[in-house]
C-alpha atoms as a PDB file:
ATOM      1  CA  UNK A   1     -44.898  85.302-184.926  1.00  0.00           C
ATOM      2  CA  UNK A   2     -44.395  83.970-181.734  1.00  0.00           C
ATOM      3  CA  UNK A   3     -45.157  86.471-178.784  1.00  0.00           C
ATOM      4  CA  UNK A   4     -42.274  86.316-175.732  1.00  0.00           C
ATOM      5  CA  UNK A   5     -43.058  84.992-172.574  1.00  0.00           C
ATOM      6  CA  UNK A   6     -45.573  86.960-170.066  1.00  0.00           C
ATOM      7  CA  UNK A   7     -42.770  88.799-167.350  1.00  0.00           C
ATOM      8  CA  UNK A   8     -43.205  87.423-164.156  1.00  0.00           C
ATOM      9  CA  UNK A   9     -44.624  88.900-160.553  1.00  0.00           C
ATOM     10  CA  UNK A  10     -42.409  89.107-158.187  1.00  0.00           C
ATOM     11  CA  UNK A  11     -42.960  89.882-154.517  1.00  0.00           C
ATOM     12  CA  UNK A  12     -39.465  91.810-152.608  1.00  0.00           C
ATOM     13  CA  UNK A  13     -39.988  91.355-148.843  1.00  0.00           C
ATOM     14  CA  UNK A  14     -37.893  93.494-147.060  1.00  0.00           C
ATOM     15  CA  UNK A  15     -36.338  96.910-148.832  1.00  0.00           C
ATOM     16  CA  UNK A  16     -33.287  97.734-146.937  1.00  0.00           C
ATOM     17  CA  UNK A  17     -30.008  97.779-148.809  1.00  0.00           C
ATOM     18  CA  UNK A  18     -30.218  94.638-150.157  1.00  0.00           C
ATOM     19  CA  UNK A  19     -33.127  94.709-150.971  1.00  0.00           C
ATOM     20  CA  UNK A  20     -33.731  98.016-152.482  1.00  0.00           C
ATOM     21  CA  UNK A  21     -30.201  97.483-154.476  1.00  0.00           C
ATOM     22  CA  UNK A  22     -32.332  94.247-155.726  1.00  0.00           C
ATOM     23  CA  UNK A  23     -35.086  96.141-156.659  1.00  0.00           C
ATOM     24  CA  UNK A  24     -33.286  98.910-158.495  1.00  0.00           C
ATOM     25  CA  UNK A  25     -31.572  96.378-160.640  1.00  0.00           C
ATOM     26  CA  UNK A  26     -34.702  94.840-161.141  1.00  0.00           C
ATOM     27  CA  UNK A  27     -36.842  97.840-162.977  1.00  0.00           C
ATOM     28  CA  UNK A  28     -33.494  99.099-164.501  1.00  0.00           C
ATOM     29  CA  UNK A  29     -33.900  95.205-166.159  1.00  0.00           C
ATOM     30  CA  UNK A  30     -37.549  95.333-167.573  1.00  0.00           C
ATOM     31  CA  UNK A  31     -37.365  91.687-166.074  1.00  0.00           C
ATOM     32  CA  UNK A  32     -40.511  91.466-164.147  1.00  0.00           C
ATOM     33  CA  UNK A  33     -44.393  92.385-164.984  1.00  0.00           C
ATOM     34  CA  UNK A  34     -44.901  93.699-161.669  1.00  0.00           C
ATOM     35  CA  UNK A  35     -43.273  94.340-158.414  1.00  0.00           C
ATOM     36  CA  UNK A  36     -45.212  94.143-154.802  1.00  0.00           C
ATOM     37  CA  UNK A  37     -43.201  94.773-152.094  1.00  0.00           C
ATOM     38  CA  UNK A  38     -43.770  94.275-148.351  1.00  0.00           C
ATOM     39  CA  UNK A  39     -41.877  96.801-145.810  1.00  0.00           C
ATOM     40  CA  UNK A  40     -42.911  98.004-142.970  1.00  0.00           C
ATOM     41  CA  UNK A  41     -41.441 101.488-143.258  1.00  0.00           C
ATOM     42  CA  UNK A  42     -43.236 102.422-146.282  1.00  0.00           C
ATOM     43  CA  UNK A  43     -41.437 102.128-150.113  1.00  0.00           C
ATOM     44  CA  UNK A  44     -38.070 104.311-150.412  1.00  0.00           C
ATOM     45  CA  UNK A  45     -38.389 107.177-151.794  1.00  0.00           C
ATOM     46  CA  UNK A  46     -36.431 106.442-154.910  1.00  0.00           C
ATOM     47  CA  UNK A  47     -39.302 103.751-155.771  1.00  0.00           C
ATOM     48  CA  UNK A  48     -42.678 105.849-154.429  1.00  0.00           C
ATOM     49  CA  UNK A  49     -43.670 107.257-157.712  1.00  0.00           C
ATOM     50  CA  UNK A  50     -43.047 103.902-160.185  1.00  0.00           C
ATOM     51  CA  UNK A  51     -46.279 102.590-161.418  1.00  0.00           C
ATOM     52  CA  UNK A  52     -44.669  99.265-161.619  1.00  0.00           C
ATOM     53  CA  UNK A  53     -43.830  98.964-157.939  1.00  0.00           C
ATOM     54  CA  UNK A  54     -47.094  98.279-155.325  1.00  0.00           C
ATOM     55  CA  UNK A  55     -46.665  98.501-151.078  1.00  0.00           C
ATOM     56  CA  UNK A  56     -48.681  95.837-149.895  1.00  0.00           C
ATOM     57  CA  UNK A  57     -49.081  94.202-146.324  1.00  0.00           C
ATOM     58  CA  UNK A  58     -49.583  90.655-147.345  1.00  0.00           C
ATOM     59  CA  UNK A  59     -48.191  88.426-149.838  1.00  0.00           C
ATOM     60  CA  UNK A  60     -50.073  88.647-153.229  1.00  0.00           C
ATOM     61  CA  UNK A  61     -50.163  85.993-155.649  1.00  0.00           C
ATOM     62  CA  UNK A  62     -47.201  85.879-157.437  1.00  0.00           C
ATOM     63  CA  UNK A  63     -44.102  83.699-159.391  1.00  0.00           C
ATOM     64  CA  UNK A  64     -41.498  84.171-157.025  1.00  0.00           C
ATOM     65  CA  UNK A  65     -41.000  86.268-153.510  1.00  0.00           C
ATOM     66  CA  UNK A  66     -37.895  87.387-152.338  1.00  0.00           C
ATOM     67  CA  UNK A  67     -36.809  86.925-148.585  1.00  0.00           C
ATOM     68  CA  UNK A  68     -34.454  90.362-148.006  1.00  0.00           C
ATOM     69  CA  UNK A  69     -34.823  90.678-144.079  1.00  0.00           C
ATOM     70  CA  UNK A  70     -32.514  90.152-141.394  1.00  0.00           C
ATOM     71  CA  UNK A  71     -31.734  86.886-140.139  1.00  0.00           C
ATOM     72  CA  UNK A  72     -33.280  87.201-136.685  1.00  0.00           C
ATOM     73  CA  UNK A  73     -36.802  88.322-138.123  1.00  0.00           C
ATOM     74  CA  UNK A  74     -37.118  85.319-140.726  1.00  0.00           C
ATOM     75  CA  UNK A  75     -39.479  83.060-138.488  1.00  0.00           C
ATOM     76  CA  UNK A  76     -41.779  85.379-137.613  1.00  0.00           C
ATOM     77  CA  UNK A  77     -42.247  86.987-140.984  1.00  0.00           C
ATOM     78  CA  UNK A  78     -42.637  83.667-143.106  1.00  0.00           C
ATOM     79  CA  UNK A  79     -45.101  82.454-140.474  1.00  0.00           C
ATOM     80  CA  UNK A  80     -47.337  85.345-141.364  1.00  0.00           C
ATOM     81  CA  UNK A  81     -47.166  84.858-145.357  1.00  0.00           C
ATOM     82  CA  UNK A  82     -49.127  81.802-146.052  1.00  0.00           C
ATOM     83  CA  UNK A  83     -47.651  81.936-149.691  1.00  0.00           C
ATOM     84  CA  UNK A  84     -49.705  79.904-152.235  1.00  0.00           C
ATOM     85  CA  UNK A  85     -48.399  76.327-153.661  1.00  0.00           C
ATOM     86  CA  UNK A  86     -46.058  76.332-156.109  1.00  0.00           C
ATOM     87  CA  UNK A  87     -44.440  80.332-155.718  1.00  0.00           C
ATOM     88  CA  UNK A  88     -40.935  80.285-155.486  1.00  0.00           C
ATOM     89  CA  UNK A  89     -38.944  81.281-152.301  1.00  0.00           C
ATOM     90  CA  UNK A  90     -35.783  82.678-152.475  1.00  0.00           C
ATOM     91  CA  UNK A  91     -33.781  84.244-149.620  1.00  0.00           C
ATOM     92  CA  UNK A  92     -31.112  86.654-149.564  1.00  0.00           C
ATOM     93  CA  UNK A  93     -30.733  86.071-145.564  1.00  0.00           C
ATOM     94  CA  UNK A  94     -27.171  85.105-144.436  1.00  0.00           C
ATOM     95  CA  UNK A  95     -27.829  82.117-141.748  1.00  0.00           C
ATOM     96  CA  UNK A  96     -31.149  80.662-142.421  1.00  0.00           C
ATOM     97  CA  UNK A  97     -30.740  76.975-143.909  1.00  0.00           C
ATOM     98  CA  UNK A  98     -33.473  75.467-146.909  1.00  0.00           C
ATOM     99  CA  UNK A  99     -34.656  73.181-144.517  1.00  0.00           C
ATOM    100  CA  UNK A 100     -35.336  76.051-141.878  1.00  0.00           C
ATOM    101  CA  UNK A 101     -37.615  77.383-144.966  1.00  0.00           C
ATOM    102  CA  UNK A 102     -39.038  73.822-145.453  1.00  0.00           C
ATOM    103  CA  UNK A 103     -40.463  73.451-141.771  1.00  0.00           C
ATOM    104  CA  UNK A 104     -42.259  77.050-142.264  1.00  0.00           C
ATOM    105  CA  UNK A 105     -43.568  76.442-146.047  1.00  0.00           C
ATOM    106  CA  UNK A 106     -43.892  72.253-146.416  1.00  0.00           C
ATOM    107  CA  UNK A 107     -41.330  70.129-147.220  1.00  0.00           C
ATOM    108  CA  UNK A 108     -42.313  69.876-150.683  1.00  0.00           C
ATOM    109  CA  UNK A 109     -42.035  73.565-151.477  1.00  0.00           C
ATOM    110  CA  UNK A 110     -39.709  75.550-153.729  1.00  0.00           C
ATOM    111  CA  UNK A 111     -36.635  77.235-152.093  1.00  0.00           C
ATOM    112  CA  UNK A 112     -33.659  78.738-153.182  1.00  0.00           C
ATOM    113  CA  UNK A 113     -31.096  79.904-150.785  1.00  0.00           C
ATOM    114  CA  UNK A 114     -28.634  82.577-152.307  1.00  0.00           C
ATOM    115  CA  UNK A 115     -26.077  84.220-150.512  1.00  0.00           C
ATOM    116  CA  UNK A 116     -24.532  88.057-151.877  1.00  0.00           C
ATOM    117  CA  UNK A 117     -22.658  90.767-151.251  1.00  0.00           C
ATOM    118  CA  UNK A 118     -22.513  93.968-150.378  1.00  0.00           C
ATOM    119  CA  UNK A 119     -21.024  95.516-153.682  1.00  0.00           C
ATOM    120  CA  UNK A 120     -24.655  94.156-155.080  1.00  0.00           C
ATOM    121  CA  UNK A 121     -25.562  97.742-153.905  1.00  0.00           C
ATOM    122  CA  UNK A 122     -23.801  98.971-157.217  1.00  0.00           C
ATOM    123  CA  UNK A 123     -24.653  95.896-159.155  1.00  0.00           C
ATOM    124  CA  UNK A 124     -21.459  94.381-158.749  1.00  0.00           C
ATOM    125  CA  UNK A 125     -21.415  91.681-156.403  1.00  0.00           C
ATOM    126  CA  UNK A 126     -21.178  88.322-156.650  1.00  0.00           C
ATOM    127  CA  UNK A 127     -23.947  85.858-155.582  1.00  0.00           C
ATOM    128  CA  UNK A 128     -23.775  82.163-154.722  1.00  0.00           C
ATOM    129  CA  UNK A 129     -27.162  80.150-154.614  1.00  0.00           C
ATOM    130  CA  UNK A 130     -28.289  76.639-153.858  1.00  0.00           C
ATOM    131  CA  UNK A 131     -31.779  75.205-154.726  1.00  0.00           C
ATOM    132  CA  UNK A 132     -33.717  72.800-153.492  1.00  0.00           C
ATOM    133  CA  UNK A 133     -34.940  69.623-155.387  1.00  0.00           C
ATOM    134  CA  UNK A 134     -38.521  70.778-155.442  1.00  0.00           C
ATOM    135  CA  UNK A 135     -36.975  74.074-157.589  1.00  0.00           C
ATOM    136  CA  UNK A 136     -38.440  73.633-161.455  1.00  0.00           C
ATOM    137  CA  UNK A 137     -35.652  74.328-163.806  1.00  0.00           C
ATOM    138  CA  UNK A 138     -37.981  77.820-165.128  1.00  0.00           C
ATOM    139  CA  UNK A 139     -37.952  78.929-161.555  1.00  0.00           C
ATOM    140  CA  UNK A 140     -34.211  78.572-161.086  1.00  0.00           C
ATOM    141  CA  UNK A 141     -34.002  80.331-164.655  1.00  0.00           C
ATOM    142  CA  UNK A 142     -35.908  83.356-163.142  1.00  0.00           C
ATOM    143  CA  UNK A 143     -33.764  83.212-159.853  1.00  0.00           C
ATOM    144  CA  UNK A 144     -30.367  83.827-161.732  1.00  0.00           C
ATOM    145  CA  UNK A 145     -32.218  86.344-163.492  1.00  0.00           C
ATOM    146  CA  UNK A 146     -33.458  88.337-160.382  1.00  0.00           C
ATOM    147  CA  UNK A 147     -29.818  87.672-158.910  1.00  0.00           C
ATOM    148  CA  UNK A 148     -28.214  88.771-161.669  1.00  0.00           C
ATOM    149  CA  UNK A 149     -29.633  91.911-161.789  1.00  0.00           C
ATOM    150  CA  UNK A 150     -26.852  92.822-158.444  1.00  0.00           C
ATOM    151  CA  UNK A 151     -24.114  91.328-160.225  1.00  0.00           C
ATOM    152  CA  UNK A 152     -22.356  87.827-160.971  1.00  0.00           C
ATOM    153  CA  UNK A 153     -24.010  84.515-160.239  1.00  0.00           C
ATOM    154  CA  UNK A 154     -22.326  80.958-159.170  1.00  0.00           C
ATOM    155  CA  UNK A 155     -24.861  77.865-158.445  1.00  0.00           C
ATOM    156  CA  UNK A 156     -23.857  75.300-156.171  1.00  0.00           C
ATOM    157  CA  UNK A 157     -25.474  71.892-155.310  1.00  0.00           C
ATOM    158  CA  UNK A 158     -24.117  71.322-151.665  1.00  0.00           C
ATOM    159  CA  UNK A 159     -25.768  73.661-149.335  1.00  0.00           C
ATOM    160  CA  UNK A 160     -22.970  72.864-146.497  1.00  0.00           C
ATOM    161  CA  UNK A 161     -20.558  74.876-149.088  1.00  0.00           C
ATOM    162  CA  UNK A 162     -22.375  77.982-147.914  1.00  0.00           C
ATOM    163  CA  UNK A 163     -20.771  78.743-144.780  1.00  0.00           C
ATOM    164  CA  UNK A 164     -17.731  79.119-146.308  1.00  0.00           C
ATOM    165  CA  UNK A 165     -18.935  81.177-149.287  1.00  0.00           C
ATOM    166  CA  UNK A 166     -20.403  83.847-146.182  1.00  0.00           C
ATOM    167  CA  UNK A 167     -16.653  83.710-145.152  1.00  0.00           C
ATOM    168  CA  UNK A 168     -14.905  84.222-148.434  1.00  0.00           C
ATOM    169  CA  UNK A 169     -17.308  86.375-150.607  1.00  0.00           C
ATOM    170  CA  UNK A 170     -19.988  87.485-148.099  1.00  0.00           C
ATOM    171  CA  UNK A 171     -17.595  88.788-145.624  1.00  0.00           C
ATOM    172  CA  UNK A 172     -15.221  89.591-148.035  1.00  0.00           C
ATOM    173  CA  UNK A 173     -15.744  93.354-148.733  1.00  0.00           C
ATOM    174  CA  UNK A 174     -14.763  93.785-144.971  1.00  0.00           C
ATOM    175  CA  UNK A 175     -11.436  92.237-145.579  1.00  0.00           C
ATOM    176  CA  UNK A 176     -10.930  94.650-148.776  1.00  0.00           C
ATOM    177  CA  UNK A 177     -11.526  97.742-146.907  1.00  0.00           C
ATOM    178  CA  UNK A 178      -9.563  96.558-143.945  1.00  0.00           C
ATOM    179  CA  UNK A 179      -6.458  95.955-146.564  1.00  0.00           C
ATOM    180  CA  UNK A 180      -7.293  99.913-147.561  1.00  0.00           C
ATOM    181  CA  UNK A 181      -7.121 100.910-144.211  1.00  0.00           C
ATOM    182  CA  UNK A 182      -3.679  98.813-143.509  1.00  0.00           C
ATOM    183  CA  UNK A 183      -1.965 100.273-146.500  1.00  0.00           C
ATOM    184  CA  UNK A 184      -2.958 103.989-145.486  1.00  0.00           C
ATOM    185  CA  UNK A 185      -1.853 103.295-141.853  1.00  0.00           C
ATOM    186  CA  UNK A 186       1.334 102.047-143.337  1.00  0.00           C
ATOM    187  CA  UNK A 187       1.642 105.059-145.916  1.00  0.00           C
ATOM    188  CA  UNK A 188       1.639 107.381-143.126  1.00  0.00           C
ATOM    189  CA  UNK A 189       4.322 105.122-140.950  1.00  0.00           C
ATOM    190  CA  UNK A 190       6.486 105.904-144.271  1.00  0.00           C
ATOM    191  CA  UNK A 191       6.095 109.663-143.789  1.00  0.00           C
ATOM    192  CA  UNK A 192       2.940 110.281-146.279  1.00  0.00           C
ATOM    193  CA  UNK A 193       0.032 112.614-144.792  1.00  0.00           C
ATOM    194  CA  UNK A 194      -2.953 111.104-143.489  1.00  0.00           C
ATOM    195  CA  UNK A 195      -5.186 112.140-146.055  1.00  0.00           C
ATOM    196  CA  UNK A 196      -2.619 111.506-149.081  1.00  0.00           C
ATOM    197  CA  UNK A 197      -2.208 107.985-147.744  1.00  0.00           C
ATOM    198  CA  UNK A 198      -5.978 107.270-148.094  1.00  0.00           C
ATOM    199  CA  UNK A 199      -6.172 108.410-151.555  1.00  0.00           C
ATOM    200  CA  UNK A 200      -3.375 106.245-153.064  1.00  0.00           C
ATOM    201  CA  UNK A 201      -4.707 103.403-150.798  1.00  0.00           C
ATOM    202  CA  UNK A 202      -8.045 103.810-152.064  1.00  0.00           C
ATOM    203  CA  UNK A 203      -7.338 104.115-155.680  1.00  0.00           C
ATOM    204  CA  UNK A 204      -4.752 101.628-155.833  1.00  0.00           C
ATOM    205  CA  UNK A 205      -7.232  98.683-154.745  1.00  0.00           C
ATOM    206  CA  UNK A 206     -10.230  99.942-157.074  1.00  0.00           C
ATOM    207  CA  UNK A 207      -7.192 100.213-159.287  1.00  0.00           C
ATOM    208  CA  UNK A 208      -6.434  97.061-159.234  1.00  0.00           C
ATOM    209  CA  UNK A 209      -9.845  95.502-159.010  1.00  0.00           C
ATOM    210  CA  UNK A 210     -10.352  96.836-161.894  1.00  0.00           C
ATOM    211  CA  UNK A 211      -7.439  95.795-163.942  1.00  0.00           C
ATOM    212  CA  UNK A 212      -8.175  92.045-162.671  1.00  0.00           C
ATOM    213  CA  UNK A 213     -11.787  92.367-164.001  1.00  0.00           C
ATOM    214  CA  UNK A 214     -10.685  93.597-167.248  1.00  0.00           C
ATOM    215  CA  UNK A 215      -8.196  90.354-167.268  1.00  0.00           C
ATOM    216  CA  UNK A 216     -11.166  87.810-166.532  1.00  0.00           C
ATOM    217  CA  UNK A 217      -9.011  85.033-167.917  1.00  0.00           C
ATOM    218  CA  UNK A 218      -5.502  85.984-166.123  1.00  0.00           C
ATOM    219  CA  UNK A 219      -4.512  84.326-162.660  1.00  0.00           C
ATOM    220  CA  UNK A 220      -3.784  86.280-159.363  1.00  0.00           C
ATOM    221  CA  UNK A 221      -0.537  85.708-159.496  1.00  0.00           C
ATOM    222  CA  UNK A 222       0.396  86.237-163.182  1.00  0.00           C
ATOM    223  CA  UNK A 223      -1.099  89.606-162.107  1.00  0.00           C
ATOM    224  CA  UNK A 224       1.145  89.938-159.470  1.00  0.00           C
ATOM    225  CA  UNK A 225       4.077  88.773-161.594  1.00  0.00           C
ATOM    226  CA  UNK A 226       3.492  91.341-163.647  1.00  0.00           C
ATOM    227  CA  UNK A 227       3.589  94.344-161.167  1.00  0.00           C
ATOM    228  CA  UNK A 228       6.975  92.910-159.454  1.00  0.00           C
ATOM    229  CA  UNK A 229      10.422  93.430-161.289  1.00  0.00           C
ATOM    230  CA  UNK A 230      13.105  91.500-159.822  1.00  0.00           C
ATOM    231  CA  UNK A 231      15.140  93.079-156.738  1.00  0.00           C
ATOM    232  CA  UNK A 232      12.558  96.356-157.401  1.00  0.00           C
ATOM    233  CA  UNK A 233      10.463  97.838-154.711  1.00  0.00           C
ATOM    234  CA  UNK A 234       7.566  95.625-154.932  1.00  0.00           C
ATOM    235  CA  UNK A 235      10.134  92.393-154.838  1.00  0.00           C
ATOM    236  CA  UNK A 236      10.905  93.986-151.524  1.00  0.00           C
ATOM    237  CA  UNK A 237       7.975  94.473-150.297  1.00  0.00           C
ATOM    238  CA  UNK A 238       6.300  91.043-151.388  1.00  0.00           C
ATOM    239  CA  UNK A 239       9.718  89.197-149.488  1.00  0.00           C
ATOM    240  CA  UNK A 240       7.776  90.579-146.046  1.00  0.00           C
ATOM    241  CA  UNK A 241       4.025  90.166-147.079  1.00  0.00           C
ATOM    242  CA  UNK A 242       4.851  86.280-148.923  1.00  0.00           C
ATOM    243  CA  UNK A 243       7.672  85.654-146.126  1.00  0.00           C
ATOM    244  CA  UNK A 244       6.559  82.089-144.660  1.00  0.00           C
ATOM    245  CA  UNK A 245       3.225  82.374-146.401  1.00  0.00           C
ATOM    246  CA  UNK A 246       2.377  84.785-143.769  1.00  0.00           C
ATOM    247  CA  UNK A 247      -0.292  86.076-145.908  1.00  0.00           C
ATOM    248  CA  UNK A 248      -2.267  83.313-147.276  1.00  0.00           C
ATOM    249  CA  UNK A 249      -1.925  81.771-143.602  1.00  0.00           C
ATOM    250  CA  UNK A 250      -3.686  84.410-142.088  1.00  0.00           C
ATOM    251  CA  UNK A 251      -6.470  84.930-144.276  1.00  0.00           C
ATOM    252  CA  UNK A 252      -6.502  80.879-144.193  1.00  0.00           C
ATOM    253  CA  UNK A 253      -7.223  81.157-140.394  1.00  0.00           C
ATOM    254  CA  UNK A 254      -9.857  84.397-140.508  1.00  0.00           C
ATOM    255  CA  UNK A 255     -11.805  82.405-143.233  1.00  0.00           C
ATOM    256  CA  UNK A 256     -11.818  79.049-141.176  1.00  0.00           C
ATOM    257  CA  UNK A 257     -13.022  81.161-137.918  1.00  0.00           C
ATOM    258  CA  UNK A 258     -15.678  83.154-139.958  1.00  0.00           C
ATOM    259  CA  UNK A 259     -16.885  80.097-141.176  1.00  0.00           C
ATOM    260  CA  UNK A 260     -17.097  78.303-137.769  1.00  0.00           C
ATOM    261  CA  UNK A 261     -19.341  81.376-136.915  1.00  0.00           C
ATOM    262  CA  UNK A 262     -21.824  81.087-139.443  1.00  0.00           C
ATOM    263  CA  UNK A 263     -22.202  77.441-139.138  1.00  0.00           C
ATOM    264  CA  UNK A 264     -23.125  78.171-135.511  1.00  0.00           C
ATOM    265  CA  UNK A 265     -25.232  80.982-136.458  1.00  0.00           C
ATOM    266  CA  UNK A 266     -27.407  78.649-138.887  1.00  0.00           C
ATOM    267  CA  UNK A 267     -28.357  76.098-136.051  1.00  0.00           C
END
C-alpha cells in the first residue's frame, strides 16, 4: 500500500485578518505538516496553545511562505527573509507586482501573486491568483490548496488582469455593504424605523446571496426575472434603478476609477 504524500511546511508571515482567517482555515484543513508563523505581536490567542503552530523570528526552511502584510511593509520585510532556493512565495498583498517580488528574491524564483477578499475571514471569499513561470505545477497545486482553505479560487495567466480583479472582487464587499446601507436609508425615506430598515436591508442581501449561491448555474438576471412580476412593485422599482442603465453605468465608472487607483498604487 502506497503511503500519501508527506503534508507540507508552510511559513504565514503576517497574522492579521487575513492572515489569521488563512491560518484558521488552514488547521481546520489538516493540509499542512507544520505551521511557523512570523508576527511581530506575538501568535493570536486563538492559535497560542496548537502544537502544530510555531512563532518564529526568521524564516525556517519550508515548502511554501505566505506574504499576509500590508502593502507598504513588503520591501522591508522580504529583504530581511533570505528564503532558501526553490520555497514558494505567495502573497496575499493588494499592490505589490511578481516582478516587485522578483527584484527582492532573483528573477528565477517561485512567486505567486493572489489577490482575496475580505469574506475569506469566514471562508467564503473568492481568490484570484497569477503565477509566475518559475511556479512548478506541485507548488501551484499546494497554492490553490492553501487559498482554498478562505474560499473559492480562479487562476489567471495575465497579471495586468489584477487591477481590475482588486476593483471588482477585492473592493467589492465595500460596494455590498454600501448597497445595505442605501436600501436602509431609503426604507426609512418610505416611513420604516431606522432600526427596522436595517434588518430587512441586511437580510434581504444575505438573502439573496444566498439564494444565488444555491443557484450556481442560474444567471443574474434570470434571478432577477424571477423576483419581478410584470407592472408589480419590483417592475416599478427596477423602471428607476435599470432607467438608462443608470445602474450598470455607475458601477461601470467606480470599477474603472478603482482600478486606475490600484494600477497607480502598484508602480
Amino acid at each position: 500500500m502506497t503511503s500519501p504524500p508527506p503534508k507540507p511546511v508552510i511559513t504565514l508571515i503576517g497574522c492579521g485578518k487575513m492572515g489569521g482567517a488563512m491560518l484558521r482555515g488552514w488547521l481546520k484543513s489538516g493540509i499542512a505538516e507544520r505551521i511557523f508563523v512570523i508576527e511581530p505581536s506575538g501568535l493570536p490567542d486563538e492559535f497560542k496553545n496548537n502544537s502544530q503552530v510555531t512563532l518564529t523570528a526568521t524564516l525556517p526552511s519550508c515548502d511554501a511562505f505566505v506574504l499576509a502584510v500590508k502593502p507598504q511593509m513588503m520591501n522591508d520585510i522580504c529583504a530581511a527573509l533570505h528564503p532558501a532556493p526553490g520555497a514558494l512565495a505567495l502573497s496575499i498583498a493588494a499592490g505589490p507586482k511578481i516582478a516587485n517580488f522578483e527584484k527582492l528574491f532573483g528573477a528565477q524564483y517561485p512567486i505567486i501573486r493572489a489577490m482575496p477578499n475580505t469574506p475569506a475571514a469566514i471562508a467564503q471569499g473568492i481568490t484570484v491568483a497569477v503565477a509566475n513561470a518559475h511556479v512548478a505545477p506541485g507548488q501551484k497545486a499546494l497554492a490553490d490548496s492553501l487559498l482554498r482553505a478562505i474560499g473559492m479560487v480562479e487562476w489567471i495567466e495575465d497579471e495586468s488582469l489584477m487591477d481590475a480583479v482588486t476593483a471588482l472582487s477585492g473592493s467589492g464587499p465595500a460596494y455590498v455593504f454600501h448597497l445595505i446601507e442605501a436600501m436602509t436609508k431609503a426604507g426609512e425615506a418610505a416611513g420604516l424605523p431606522a432600526g427596522f430598515a436595517m434588518t430587512l436591508a441586511r437580510q434581504t442581501v444575505i438573502g439573496s446571496a444566498a439564494l444565488a449561491a444555491s443557484e450556481p448555474g442560474t444567471p443574474a438576471a434570470t434571478l432577477r426575472q424571477n423576483v419581478t412580476s410584470p407592472g408589480g412593485t419590483t417592475a416599478a422599482a427596477l423602471s428607476v434603478l435599470m432607467d438608462g442603465d443608470a445602474m450598470t453605468e455607475l458601477f461601470k465608472r467606480a470599477i474603472a476609477k478603482a482600478t486606475a487607483r490600484s494600477r497607480e498604487l502598484s508602480q
